[in-house]
Protein backbone atom coordinates (compact mmCIF):
# COMPACT_ATOMS: atom_id res chain seq x y z
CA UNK A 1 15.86 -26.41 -0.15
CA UNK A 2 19.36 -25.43 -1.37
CA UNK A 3 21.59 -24.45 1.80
CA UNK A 4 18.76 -25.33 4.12
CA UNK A 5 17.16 -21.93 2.59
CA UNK A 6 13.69 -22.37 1.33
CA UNK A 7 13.36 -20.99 -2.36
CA UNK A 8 10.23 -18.90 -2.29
CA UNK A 9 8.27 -17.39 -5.66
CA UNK A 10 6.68 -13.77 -4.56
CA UNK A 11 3.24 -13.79 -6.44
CA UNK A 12 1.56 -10.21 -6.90
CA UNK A 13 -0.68 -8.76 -9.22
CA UNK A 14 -0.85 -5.09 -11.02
CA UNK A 15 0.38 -2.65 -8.35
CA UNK A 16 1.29 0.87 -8.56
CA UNK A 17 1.76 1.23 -4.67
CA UNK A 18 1.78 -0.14 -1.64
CA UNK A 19 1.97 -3.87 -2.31
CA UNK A 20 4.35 -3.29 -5.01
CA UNK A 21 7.04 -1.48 -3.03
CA UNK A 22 6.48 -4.29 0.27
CA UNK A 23 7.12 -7.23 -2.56
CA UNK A 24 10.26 -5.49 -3.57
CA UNK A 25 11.33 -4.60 0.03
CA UNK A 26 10.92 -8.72 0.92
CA UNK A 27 13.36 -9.44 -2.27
CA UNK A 28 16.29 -7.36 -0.67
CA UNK A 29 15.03 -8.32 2.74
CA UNK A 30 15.28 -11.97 1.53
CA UNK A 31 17.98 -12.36 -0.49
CA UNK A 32 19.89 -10.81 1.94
CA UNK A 33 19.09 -13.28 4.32
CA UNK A 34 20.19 -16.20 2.01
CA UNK A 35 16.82 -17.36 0.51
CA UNK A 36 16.60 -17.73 -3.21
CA UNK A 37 13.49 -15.79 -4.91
CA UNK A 38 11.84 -15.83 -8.01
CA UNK A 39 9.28 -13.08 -8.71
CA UNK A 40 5.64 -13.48 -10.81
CA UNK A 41 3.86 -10.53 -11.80
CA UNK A 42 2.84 -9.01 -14.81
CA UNK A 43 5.37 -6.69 -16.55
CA UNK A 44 4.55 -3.07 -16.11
CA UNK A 45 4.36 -4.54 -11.72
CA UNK A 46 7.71 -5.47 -12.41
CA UNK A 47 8.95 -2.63 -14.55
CA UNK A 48 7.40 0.41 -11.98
CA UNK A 49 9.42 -1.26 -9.39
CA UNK A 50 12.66 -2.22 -11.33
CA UNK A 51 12.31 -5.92 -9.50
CA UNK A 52 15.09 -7.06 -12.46
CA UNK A 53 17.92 -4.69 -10.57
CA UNK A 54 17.55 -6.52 -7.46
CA UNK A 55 19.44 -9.83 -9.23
CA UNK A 56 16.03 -12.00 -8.97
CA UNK A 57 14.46 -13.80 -11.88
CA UNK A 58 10.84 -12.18 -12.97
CA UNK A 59 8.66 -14.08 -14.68
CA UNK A 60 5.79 -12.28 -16.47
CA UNK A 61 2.03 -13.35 -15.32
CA UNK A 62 -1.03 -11.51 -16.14
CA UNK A 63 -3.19 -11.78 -13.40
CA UNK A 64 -6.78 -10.01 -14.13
CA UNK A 65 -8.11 -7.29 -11.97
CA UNK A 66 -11.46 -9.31 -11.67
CA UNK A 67 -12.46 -12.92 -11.33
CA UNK A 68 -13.09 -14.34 -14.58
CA UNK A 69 -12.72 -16.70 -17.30
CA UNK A 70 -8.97 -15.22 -17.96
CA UNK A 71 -8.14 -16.42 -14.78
CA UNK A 72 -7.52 -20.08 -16.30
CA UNK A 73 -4.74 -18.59 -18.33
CA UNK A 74 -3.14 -16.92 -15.45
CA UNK A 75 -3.14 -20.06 -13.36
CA UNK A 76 -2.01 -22.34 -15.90
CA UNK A 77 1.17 -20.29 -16.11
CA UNK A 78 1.69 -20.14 -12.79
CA UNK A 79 1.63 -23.85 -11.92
CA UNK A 80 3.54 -24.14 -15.13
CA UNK A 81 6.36 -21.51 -14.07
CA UNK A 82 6.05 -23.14 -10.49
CA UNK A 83 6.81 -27.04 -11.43
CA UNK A 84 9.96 -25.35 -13.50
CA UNK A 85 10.97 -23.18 -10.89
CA UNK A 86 10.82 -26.20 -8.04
CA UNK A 87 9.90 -23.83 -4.89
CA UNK A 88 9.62 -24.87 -1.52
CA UNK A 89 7.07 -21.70 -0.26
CA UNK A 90 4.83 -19.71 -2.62
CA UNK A 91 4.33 -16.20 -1.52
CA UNK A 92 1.13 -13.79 -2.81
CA UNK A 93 0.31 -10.80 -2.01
CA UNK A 94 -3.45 -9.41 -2.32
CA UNK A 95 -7.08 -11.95 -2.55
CA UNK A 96 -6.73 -12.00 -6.71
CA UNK A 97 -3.10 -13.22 -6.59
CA UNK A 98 -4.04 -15.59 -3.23
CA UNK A 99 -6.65 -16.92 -5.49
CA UNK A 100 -4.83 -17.72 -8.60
CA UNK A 101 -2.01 -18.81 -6.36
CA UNK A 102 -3.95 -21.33 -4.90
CA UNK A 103 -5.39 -23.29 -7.49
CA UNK A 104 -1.70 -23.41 -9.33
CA UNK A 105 0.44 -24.28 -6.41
CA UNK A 106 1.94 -27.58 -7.06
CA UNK A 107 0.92 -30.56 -4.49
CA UNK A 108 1.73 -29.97 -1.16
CA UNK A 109 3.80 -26.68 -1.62
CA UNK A 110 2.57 -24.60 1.25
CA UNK A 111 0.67 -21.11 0.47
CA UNK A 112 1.39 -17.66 2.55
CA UNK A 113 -1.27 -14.98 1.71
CA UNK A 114 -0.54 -11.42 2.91
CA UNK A 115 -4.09 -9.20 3.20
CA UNK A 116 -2.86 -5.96 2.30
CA UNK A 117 -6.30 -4.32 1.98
CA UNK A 118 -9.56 -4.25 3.57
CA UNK A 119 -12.88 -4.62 1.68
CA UNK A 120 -14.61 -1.34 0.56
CA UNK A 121 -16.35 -2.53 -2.30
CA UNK A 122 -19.91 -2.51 -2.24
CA UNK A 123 -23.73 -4.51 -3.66
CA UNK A 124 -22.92 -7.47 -6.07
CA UNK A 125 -19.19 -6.84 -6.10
CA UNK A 126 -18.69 -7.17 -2.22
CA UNK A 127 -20.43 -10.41 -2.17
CA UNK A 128 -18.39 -11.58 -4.78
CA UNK A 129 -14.96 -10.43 -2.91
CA UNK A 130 -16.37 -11.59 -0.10
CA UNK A 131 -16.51 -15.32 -1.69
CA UNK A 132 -12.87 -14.93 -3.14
CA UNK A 133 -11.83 -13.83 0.09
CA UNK A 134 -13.27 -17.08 1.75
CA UNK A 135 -11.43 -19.09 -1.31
CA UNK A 136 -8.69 -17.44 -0.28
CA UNK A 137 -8.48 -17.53 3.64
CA UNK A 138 -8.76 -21.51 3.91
CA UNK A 139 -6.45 -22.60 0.96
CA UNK A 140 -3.40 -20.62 2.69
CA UNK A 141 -1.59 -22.03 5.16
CA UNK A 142 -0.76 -18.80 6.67
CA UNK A 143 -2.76 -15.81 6.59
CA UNK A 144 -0.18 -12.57 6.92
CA UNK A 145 -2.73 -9.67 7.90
CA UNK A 146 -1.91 -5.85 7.35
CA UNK A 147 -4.19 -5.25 10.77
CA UNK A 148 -6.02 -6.70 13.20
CA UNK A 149 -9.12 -6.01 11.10
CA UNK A 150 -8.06 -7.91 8.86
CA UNK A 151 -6.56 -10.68 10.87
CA UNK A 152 -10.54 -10.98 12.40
CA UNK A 153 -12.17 -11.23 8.84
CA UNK A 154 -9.61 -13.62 7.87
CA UNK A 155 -10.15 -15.42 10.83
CA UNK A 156 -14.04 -15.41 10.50
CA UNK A 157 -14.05 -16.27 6.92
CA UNK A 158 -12.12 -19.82 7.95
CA UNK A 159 -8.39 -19.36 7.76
CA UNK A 160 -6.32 -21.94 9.66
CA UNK A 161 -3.95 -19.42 10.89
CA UNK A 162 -4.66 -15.82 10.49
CA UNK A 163 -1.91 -13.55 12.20
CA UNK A 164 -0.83 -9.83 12.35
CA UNK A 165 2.20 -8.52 9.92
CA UNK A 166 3.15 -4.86 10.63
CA UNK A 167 4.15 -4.10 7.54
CA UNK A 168 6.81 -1.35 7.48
CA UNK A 169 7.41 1.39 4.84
CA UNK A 170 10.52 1.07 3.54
CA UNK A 171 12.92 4.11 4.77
CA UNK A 172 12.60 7.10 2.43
CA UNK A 173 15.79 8.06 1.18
CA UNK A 174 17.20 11.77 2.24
CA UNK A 175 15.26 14.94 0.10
CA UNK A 176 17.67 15.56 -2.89
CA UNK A 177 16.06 19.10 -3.84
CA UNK A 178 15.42 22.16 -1.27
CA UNK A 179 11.79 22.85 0.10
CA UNK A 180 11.84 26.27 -2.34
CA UNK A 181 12.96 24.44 -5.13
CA UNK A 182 9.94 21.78 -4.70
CA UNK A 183 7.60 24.55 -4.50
CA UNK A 184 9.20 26.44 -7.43
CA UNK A 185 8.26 23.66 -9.48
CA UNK A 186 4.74 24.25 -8.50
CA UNK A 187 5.08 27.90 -8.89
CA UNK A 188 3.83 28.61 -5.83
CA UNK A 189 4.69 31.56 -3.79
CA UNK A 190 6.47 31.41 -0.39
CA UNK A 191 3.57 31.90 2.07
CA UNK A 192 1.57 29.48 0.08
CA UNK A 193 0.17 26.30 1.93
CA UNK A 194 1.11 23.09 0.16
CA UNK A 195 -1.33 19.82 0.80
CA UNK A 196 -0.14 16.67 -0.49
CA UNK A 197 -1.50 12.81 -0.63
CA UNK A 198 0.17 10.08 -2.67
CA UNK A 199 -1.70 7.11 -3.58
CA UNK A 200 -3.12 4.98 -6.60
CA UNK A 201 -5.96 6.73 -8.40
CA UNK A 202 -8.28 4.19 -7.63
CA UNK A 203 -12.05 4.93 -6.24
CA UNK A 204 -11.39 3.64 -3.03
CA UNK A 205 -8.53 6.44 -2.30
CA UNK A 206 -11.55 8.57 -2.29
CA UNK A 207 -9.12 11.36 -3.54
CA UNK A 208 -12.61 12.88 -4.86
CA UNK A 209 -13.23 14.00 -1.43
CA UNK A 210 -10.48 16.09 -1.23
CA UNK A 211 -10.51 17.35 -4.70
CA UNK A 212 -14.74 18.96 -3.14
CA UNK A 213 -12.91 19.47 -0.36
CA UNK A 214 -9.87 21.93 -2.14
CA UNK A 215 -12.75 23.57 -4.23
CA UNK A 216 -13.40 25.52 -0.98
CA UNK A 217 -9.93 26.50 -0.28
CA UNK A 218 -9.94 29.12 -3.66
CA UNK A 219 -11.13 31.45 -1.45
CA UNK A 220 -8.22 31.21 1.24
CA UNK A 221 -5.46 33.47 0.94
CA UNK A 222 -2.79 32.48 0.61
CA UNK A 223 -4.73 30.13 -1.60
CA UNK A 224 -3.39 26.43 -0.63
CA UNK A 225 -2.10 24.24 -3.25
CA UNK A 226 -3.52 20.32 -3.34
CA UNK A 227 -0.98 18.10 -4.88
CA UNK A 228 -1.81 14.15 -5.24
CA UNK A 229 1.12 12.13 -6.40
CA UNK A 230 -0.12 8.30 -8.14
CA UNK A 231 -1.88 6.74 -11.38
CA UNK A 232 -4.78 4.53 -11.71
CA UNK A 233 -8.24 4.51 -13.39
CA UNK A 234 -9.65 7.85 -11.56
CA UNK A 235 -7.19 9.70 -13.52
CA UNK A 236 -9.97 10.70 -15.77
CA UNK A 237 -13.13 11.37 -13.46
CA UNK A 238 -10.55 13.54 -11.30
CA UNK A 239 -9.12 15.60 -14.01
CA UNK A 240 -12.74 16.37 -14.59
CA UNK A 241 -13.99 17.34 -11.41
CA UNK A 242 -10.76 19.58 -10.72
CA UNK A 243 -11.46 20.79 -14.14
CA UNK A 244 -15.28 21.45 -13.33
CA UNK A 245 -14.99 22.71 -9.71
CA UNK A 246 -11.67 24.74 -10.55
CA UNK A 247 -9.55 23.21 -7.32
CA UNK A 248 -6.42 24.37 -7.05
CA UNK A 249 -5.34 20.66 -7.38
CA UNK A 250 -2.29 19.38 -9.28
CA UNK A 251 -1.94 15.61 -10.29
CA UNK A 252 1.13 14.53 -10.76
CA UNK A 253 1.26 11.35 -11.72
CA UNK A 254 3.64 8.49 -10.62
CA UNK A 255 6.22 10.20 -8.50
CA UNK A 256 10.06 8.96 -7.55
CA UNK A 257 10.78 11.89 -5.62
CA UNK A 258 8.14 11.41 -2.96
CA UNK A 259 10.97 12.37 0.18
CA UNK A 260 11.21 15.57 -1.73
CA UNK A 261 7.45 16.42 -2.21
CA UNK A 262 7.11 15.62 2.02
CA UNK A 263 9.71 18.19 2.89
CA UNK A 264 8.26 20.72 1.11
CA UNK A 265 4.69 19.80 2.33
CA UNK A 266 3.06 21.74 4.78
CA UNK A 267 0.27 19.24 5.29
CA UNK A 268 -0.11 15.83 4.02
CA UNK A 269 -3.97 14.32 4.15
CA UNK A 270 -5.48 10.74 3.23
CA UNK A 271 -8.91 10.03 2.54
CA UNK A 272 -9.13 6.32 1.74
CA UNK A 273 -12.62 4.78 2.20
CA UNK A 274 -10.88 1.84 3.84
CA UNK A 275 -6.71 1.20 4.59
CA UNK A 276 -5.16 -1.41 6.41
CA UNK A 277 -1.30 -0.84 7.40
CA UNK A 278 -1.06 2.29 5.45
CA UNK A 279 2.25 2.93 3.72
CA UNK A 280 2.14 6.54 3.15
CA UNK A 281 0.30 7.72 6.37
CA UNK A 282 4.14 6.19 7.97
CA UNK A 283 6.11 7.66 5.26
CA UNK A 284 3.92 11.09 6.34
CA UNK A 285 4.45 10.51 10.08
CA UNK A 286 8.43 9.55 9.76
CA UNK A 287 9.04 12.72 7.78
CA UNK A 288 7.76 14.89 10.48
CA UNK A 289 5.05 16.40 8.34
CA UNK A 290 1.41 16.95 9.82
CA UNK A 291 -1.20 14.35 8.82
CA UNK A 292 -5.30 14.18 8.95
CA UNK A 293 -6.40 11.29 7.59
CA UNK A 294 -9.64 9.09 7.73
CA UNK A 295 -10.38 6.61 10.18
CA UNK A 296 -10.78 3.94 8.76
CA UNK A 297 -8.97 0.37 8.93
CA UNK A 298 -5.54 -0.26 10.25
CA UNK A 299 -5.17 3.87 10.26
CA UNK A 300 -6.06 4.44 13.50
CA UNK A 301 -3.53 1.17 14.86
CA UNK A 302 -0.61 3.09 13.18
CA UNK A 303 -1.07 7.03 13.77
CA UNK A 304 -2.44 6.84 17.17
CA UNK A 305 -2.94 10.59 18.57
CA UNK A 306 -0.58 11.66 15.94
CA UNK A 307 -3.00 12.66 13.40
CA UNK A 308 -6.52 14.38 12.99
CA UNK A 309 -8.58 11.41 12.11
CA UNK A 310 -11.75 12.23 10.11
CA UNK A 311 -14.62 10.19 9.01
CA UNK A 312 -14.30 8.34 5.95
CA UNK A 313 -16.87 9.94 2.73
CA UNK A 314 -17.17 13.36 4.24
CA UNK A 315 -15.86 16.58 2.48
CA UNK A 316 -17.41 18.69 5.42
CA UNK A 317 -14.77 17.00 8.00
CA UNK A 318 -11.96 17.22 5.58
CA UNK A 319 -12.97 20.86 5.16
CA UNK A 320 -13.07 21.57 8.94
CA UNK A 321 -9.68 19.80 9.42
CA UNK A 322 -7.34 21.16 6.80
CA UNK A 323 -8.34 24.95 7.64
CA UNK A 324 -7.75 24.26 11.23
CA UNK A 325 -4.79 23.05 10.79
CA UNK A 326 -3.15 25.14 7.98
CA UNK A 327 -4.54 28.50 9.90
CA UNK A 328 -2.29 26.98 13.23
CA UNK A 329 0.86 26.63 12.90
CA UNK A 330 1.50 25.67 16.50
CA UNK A 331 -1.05 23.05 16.51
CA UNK A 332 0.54 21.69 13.16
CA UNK A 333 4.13 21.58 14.61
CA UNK A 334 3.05 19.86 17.39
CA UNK A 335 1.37 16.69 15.23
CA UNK A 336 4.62 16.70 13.36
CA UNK A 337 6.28 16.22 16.34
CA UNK A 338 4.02 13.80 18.06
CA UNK A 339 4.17 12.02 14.81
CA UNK A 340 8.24 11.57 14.86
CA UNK A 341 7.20 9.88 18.42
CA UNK A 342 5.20 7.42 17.60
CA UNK A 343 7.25 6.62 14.33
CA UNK A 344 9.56 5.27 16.72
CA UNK A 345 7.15 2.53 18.39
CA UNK A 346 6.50 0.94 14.84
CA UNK A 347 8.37 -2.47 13.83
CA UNK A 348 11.25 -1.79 11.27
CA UNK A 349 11.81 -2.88 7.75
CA UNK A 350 13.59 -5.40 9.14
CA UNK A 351 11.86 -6.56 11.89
CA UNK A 352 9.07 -7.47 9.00
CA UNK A 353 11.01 -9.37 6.88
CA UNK A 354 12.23 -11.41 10.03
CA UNK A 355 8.91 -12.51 10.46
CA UNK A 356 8.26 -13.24 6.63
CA UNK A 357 10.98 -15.35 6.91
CA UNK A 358 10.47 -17.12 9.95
CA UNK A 359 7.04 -18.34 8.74
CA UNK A 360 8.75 -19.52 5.32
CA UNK A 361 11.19 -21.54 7.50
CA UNK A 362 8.40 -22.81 9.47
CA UNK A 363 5.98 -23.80 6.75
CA UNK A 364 9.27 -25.58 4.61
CA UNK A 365 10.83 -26.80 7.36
CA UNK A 366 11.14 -30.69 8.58
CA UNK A 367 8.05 -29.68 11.20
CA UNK A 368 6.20 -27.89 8.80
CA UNK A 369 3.77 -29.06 6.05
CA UNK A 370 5.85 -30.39 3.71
């Protein structure tokens, strides 16, 4: 350890989201606090969140979206880059980087796994995340679990020491455009309701729910506007149902301006089959903006009463929701309210990276398993 501060290599796979913007909150968090970190991911991870600026070294690792035979490639590299790199903690985020990051680890280097997601897969493909998740869960030395969901499953499924990180969304930064000047974008007319959900396009989102869902809302007037910020592989079957069902529903695409897009939302709504510490359902509440969302996961742990909660799969409840709340203003202003409130009982930015750190200091430590 150089200066007593452990050096720690960040592992992560393809990410447009969530676990992409916690890895790059830990690097500032981290090198802040003194620790040297070097960064493995595969290039357009590292481009999308501009990990270079931050000072720390990158190396490019393709890690495959499924188990397979590539996966020998990918963890060749990484014990490779590992040996070179001489780290005292290695650090991966999601099961397909735990896994590769636990057959290249060198010797006794210990292994911190965060679970950022729950399992929603289902058939042949849940039995086999299942068994990478068991891989997974008692090779790492410490389990860091987006929700207590999670920290149970880990548990049951044999880790040594399964435990709770409250991962934080990283503060927005302040709105840089107006609320009409969002909305002109949109062309949408004053009085014109404006939904919005950001999150990869990915068939667990479920953002097909409320694409059936905005199909209904043609007939409203003013006619609402469904916005859904994010890429991923539903781009296409999307496009075609709003295409097919004629939803007044814009995709954007990857967004940089998401402070913006909240301001000028009068609703924000996720409909994830399955979420553990959900970043944008934070982002959502912390803006002051009104939020029904599924309940499902670690969703319920973070919103509390703040939001309508829904059942996951079902356009009907989505439906039911979104009217009520877009035809009662009151009622809406009071959620946004109720969700500035409990904004303020979550653990900071901060506060999370503490705890990262204090488990790297405990696992490299004299005491620890080195």
């Amino acid at each position: 350890m150089a200066d007593g501060s452990p050096r720690v290599a960040l592992v992560l796979g393809s990410s447009t989201g969530g676990i992409g913007r916690h890895v790059r909150s830990l690097i500032h968090g981290l090198i802040a606090r003194g620790m040297p970190v070097e960064v493995f991911c595969p290039p357009g991870t590292a481009d999308l969140f501009n990990y270079a600026a931050t000072g720390v070294r990158v190396t490019a690792l393709d890690i495959p979206p499924t188990p397979g035979p590539r996966d020998v490639g990918a963890v060749t590299e990484l014990r490779r880059a590992l040996r070179v790199a001489d780290v005292d903690v290695v650090h991966a985020h999601g099961l397909r980087a735990g896994f590769v990051a636990a057959l290249a680890r060198p010797g006794p280097v210990p292994l911190v796994v965060t679970w950022h997601n729950t399992f929603v897969e289902r058939g042949l493909r849940r039995v086999a995340h299942r068994a990478l998740a068991r891989t997974v869960a008692s090779a790492a030395d410490v389990a860091l679990c987006a929700s207590d969901e999670l920290v149970a499953t880990a548990t049951r499924l044999g880790a040594r020491s399964a435990r709770l990180c409250m991962i934080a969304a990283p503060p927005l930064p302040e709105p840089v455009r107006s609320r009409a000047e969002v909305r002109e974008e949109f062309g949408l007319p004053a009085d014109a309701p404006l939904v919005l959900s950001v999150g990869r396009l990915h068939p667990h989102k479920r953002h097909d729910v409320l694409v059936a869902a905005a199909a209904r809302w043609r007939y409203l007037r003013p006619m609402p506007t469904v916005i859904i910020a994010g890429i991923g592989p539903s781009y296409r079957e999307l496009a075609a149902q709003i295409t097919i069902a004629r939803a007044p529903v814009i995709l954007l695409g990857h967004r940089d301006d998401i402070t913006d897009l909240l301001h000028a939302a009068d609703l924000a709504v996720v409909t994830s089959d399955g979420e553990a510490r959900q970043l944008f359902a934070q982002e959502v509440l912390g803006a002051g903006v009104a939020l029904v969302a599924t309940s499902v996961g670690g969703i319920p742990e973070i919103v509390g009463d703040a939001a309508v909660l829904v059942p996951p799969g079902d356009v009907d409840a989505v439906d039911v929701a979104v009217r009520g709340m877009l035809t009662d203003p009151e009622r809406r202003a009071a959620y946004a309210a109720a969700g500035l409130i409990q904004a303020k009982t979550w653990p900071s930015e901060a506060d999370t990276i503490d705890q990262v750190a204090a488990v790297y200091a405990e696992l490299a430590g004299p005491a620890g398993s080195l």
